[in-house]
PDB file of N, CA and C in Angstrom:
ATOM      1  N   UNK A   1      -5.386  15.171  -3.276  1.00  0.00           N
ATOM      2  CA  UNK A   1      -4.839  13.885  -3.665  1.00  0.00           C
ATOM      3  C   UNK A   1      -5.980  12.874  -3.779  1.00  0.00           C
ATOM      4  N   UNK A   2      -5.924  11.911  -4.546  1.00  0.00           N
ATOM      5  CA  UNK A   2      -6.835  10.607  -5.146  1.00  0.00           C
ATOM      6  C   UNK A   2      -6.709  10.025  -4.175  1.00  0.00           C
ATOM      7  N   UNK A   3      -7.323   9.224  -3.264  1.00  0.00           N
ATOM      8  CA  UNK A   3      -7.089   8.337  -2.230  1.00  0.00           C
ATOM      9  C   UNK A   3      -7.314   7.044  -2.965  1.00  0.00           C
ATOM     10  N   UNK A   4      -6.060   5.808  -3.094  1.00  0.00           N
ATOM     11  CA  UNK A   4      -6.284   4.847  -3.797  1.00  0.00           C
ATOM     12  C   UNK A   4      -7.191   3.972  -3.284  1.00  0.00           C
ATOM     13  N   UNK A   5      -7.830   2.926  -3.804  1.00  0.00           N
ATOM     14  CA  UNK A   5      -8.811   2.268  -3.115  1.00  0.00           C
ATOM     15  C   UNK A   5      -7.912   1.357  -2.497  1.00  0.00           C
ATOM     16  N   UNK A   6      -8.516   0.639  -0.935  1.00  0.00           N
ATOM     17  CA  UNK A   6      -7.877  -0.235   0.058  1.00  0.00           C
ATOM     18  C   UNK A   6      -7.486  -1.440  -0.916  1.00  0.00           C
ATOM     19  N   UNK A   7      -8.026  -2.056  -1.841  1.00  0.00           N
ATOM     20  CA  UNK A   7      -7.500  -3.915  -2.419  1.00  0.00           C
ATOM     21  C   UNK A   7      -5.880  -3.066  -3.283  1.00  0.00           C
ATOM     22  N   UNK A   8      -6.476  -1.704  -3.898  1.00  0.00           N
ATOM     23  CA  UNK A   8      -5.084  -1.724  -5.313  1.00  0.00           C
ATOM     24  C   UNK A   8      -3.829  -0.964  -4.443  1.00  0.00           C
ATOM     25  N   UNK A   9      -4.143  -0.324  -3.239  1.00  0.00           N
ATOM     26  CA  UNK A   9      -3.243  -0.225  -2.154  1.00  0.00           C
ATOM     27  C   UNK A   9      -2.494  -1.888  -1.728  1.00  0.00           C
ATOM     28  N   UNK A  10      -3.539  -2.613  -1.172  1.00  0.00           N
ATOM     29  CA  UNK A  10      -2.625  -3.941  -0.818  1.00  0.00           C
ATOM     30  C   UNK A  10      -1.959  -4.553  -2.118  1.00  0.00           C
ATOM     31  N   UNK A  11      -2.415  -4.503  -3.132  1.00  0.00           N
ATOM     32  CA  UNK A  11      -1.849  -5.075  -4.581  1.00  0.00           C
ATOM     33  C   UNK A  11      -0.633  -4.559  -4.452  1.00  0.00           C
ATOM     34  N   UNK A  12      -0.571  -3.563  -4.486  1.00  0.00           N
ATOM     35  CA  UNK A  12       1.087  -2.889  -4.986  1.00  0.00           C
ATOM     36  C   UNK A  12       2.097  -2.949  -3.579  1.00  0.00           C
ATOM     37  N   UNK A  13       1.346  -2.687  -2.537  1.00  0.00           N
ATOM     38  CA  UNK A  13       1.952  -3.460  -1.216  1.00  0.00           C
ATOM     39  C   UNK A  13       2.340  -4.888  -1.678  1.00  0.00           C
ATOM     40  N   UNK A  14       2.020  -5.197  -1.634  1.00  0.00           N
ATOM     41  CA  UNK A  14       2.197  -7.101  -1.697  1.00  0.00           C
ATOM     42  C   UNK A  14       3.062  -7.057  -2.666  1.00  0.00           C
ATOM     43  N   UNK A  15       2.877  -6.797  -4.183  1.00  0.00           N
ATOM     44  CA  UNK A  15       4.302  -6.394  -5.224  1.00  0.00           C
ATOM     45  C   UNK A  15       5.356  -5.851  -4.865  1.00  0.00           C
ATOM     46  N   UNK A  16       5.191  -4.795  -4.044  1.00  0.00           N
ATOM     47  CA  UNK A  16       6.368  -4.438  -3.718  1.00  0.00           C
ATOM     48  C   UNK A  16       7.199  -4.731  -2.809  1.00  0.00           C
ATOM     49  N   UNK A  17       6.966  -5.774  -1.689  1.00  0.00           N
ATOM     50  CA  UNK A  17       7.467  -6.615  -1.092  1.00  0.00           C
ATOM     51  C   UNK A  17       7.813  -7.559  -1.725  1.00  0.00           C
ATOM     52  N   UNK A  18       7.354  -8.546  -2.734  1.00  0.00           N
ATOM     53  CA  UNK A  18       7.296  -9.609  -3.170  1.00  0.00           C
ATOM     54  C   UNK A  18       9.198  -8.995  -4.283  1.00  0.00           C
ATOM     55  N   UNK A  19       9.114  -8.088  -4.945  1.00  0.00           N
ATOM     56  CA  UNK A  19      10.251  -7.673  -5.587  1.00  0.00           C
ATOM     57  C   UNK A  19      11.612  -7.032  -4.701  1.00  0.00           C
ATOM     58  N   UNK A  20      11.010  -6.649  -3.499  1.00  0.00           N
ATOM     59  CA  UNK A  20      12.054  -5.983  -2.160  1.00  0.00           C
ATOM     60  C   UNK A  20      12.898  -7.401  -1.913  1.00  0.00           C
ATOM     61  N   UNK A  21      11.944  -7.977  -1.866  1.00  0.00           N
ATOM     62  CA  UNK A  21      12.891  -9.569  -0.989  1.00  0.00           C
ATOM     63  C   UNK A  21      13.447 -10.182  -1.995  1.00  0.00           C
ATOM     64  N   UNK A  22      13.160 -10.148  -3.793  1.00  0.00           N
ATOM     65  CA  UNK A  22      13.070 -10.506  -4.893  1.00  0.00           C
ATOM     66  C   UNK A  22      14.741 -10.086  -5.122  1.00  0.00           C
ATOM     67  N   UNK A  23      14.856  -8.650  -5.313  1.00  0.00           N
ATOM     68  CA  UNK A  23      15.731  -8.314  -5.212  1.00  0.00           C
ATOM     69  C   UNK A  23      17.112  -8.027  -3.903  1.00  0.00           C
ATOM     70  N   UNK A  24      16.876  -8.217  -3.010  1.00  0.00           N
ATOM     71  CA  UNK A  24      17.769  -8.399  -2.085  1.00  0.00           C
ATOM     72  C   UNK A  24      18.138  -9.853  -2.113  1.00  0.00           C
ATOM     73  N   UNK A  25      17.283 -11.097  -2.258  1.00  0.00           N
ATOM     74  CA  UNK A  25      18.077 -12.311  -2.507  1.00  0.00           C
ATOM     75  C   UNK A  25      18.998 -12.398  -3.546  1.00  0.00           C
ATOM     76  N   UNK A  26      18.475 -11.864  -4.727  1.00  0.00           N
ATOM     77  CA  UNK A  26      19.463 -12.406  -5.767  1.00  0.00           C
ATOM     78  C   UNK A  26      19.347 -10.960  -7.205  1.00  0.00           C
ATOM     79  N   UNK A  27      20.202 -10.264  -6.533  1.00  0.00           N
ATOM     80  CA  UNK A  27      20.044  -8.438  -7.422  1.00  0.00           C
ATOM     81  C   UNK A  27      20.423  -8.762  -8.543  1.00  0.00           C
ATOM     82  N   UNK A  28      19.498  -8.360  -9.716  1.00  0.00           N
ATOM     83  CA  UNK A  28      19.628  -8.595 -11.551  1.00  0.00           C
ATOM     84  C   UNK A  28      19.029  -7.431 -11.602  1.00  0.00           C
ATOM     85  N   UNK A  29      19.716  -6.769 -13.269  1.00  0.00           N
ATOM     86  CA  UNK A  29      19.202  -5.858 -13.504  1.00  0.00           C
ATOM     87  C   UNK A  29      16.991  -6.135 -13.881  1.00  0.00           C
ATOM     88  N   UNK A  30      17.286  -6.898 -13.971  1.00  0.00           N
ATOM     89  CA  UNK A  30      15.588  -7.639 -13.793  1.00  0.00           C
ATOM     90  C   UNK A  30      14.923  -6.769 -12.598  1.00  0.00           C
ATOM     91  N   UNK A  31      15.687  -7.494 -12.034  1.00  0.00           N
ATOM     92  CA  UNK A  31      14.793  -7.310 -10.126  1.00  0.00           C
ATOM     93  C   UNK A  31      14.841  -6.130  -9.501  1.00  0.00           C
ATOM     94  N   UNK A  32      15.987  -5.128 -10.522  1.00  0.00           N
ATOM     95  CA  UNK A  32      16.023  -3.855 -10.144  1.00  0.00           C
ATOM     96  C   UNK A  32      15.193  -2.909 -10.677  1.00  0.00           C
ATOM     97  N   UNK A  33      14.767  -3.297 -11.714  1.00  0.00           N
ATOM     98  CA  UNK A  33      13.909  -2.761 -12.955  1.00  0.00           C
ATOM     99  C   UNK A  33      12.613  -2.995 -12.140  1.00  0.00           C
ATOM    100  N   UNK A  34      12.200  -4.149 -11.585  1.00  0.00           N
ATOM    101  CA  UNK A  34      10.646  -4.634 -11.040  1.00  0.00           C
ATOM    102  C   UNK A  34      11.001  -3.859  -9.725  1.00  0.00           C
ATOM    103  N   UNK A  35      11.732  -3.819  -9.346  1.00  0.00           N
ATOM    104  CA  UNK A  35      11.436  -3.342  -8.075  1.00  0.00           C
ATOM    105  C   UNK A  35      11.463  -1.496  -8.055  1.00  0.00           C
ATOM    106  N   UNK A  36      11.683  -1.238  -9.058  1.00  0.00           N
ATOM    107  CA  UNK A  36      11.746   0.320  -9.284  1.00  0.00           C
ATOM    108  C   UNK A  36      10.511   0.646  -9.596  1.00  0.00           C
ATOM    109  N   UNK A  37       9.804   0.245 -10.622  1.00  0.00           N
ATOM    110  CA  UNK A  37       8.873   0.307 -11.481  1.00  0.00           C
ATOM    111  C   UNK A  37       7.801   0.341  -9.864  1.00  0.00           C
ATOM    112  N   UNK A  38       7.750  -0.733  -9.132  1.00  0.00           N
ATOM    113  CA  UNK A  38       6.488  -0.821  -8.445  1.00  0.00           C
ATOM    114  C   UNK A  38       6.996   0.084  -7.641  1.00  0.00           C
ATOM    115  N   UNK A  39       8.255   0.789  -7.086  1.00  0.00           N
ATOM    116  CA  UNK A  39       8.113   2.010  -6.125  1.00  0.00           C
ATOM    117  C   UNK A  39       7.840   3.100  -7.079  1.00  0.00           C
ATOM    118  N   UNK A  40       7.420   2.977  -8.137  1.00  0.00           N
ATOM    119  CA  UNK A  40       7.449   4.628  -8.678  1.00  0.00           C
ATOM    120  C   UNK A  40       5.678   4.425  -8.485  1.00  0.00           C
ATOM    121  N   UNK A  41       5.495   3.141  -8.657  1.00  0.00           N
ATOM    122  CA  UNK A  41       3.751   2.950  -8.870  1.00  0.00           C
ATOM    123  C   UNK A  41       3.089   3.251  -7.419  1.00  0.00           C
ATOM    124  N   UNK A  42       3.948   2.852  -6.227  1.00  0.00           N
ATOM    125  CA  UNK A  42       3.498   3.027  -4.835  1.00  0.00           C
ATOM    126  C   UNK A  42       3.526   4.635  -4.581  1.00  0.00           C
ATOM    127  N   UNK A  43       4.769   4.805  -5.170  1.00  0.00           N
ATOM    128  CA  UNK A  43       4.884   6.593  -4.753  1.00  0.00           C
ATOM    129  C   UNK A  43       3.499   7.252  -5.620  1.00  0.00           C
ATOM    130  N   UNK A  44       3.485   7.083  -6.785  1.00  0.00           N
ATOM    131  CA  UNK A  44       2.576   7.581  -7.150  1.00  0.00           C
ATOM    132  C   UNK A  44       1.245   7.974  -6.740  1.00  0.00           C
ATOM    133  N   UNK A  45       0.622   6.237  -5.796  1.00  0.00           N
ATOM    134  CA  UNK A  45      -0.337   6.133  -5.753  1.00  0.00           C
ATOM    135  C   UNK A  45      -0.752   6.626  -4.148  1.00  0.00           C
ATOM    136  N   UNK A  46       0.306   6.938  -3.531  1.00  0.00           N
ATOM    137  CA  UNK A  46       0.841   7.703  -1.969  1.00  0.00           C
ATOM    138  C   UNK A  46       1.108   9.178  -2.730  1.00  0.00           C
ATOM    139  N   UNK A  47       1.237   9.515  -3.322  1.00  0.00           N
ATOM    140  CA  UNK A  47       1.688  11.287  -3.549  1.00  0.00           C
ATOM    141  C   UNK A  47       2.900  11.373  -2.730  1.00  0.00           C
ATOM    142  N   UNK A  48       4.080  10.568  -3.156  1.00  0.00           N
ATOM    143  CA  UNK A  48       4.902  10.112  -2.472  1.00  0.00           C
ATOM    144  C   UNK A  48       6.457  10.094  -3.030  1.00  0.00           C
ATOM    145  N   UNK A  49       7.533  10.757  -2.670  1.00  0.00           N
ATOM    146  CA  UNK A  49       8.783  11.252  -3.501  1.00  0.00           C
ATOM    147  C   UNK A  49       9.686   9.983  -3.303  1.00  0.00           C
ATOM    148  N   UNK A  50       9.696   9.233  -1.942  1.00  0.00           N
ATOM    149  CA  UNK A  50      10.666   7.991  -1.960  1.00  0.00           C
ATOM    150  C   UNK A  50      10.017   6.871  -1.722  1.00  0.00           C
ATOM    151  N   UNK A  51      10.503   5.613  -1.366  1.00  0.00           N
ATOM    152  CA  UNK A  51      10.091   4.320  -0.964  1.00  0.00           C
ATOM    153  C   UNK A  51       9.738   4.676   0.809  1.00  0.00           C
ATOM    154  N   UNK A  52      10.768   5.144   1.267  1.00  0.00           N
ATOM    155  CA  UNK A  52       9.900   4.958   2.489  1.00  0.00           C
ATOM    156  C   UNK A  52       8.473   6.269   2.900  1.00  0.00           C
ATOM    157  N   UNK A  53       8.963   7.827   2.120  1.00  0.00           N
ATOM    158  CA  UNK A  53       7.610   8.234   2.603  1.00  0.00           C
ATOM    159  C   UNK A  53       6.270   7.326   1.630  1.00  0.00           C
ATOM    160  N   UNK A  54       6.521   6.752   1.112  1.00  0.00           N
ATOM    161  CA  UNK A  54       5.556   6.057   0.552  1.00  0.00           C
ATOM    162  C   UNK A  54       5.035   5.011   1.060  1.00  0.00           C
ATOM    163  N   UNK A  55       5.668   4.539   1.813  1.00  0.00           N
ATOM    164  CA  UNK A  55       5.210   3.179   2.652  1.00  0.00           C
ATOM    165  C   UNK A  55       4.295   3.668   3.976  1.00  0.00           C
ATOM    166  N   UNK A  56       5.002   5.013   4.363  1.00  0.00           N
ATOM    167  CA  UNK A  56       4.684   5.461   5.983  1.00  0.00           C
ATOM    168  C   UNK A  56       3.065   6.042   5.253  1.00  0.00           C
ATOM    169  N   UNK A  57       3.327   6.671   4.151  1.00  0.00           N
ATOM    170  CA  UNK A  57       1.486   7.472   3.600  1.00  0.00           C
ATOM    171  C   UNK A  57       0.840   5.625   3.486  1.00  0.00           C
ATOM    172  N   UNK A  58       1.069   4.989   2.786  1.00  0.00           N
ATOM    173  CA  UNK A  58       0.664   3.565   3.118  1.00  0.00           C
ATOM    174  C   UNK A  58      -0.148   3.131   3.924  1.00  0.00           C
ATOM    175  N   UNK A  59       1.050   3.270   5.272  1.00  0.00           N
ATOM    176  CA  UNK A  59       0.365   2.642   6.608  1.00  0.00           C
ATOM    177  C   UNK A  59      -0.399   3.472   6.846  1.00  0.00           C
ATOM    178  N   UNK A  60      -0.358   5.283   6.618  1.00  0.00           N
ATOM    179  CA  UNK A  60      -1.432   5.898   7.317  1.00  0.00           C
ATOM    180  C   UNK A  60      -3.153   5.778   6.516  1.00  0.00           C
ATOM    181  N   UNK A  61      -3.015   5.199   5.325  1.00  0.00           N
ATOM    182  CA  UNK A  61      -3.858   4.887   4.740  1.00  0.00           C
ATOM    183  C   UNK A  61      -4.542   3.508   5.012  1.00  0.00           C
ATOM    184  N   UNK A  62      -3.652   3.132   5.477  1.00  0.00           N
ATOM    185  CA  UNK A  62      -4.641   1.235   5.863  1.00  0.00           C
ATOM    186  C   UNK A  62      -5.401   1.548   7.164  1.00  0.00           C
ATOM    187  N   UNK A  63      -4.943   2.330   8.032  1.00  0.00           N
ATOM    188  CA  UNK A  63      -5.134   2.680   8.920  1.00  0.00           C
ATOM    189  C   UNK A  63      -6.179   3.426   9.012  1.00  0.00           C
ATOM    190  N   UNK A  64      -6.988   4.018   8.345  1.00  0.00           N
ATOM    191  CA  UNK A  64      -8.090   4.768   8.125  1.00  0.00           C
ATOM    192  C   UNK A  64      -8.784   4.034   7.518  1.00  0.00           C
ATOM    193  N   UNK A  65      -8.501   3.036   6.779  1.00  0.00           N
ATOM    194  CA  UNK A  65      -9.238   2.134   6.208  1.00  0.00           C
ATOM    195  C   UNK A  65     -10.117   1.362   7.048  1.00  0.00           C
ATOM    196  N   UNK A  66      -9.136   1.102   8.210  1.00  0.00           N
ATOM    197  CA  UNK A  66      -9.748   0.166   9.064  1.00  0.00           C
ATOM    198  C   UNK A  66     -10.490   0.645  10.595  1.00  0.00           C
ATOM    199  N   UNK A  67     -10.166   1.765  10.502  1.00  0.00           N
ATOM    200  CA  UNK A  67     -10.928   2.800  11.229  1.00  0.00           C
ATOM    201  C   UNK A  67     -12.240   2.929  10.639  1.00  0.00           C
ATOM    202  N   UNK A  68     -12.330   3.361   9.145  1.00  0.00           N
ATOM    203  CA  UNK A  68     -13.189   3.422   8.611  1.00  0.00           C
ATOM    204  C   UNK A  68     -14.487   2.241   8.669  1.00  0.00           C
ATOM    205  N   UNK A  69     -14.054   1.064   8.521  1.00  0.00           N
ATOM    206  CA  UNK A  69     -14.414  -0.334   8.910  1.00  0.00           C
ATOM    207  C   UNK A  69     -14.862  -0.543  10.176  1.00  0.00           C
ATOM    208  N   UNK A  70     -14.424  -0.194  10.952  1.00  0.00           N
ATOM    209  CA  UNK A  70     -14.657  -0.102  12.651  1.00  0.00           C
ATOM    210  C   UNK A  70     -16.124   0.337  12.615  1.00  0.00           C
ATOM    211  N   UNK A  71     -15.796   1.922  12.174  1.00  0.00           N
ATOM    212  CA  UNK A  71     -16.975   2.723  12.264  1.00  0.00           C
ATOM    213  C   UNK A  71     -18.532   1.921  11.960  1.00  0.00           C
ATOM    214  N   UNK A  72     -18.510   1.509  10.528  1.00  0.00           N
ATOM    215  CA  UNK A  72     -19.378   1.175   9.832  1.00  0.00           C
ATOM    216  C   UNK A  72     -19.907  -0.137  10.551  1.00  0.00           C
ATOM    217  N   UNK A  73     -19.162  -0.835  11.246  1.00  0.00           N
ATOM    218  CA  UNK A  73     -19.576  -2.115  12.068  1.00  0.00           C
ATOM    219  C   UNK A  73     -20.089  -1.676  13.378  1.00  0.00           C
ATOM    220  N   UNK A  74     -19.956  -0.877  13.975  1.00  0.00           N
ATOM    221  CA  UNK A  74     -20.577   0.036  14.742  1.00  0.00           C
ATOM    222  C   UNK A  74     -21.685   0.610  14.431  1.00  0.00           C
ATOM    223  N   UNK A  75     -21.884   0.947  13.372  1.00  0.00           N
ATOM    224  CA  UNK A  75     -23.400   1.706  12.643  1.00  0.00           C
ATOM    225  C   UNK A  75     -24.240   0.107  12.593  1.00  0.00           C
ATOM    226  N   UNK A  76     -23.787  -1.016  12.152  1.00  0.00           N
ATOM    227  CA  UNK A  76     -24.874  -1.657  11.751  1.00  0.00           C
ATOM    228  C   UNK A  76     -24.903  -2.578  13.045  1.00  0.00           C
ATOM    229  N   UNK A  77     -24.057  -2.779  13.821  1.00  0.00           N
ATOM    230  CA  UNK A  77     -24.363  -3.246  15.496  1.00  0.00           C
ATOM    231  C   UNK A  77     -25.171  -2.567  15.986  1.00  0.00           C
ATOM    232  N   UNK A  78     -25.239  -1.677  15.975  1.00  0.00           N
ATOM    233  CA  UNK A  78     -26.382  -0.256  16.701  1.00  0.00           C
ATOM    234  C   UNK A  78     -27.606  -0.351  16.328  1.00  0.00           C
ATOM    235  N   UNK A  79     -28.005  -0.896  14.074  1.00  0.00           N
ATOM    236  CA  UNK A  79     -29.210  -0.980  13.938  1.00  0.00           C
ATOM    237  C   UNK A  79     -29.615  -2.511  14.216  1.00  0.00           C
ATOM    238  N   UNK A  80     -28.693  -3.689  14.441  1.00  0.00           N
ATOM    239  CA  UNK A  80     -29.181  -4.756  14.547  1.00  0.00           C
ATOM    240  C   UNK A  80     -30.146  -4.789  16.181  1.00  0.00           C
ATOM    241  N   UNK A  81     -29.110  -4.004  17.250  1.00  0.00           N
ATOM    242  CA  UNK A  81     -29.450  -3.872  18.654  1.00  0.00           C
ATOM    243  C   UNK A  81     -30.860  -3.648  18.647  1.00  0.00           C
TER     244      UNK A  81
END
């Protein structure tokens, strides 16, 4: 699997919240259409069959992200020391 990069991960996070709440306030075939479209784009970009295993590959992906981040601030604390 492609591991999406961390910003176009939060992009489609943030869209797809922004259309979740979009559509639960006030449901149009509009808001159903936007809000489909960005779960097929999240699943996609998760290797991901629904909205929620797509959210949970998500979190396990930010999550390494910032592990990843940890690490690397650790490498350059070590050469500043």
């Amino acid at each position: 699997m492609m591991v999406p990069a961390e910003k176009e991960l939060r992009t489609v996070l943030a869209r797809f919240a922004e259309a979740r709440i979009g559509h639960d306030a006030r449901p149009t075939d509009r808001t159903a259409r936007a809000l489909a479209d960005v779960t097929y784009t999240l699943c996609v970009m998760t290797a991901s069959r629904t909205a929620e295993q797509a959210l949970r590959a998500a979190d396990l992906l930010l999550e390494q992200y910032r592990v990843s981040r940890k690490g690397v601030v650790r490498d350059d604390e070590t050469l500043a020391a």
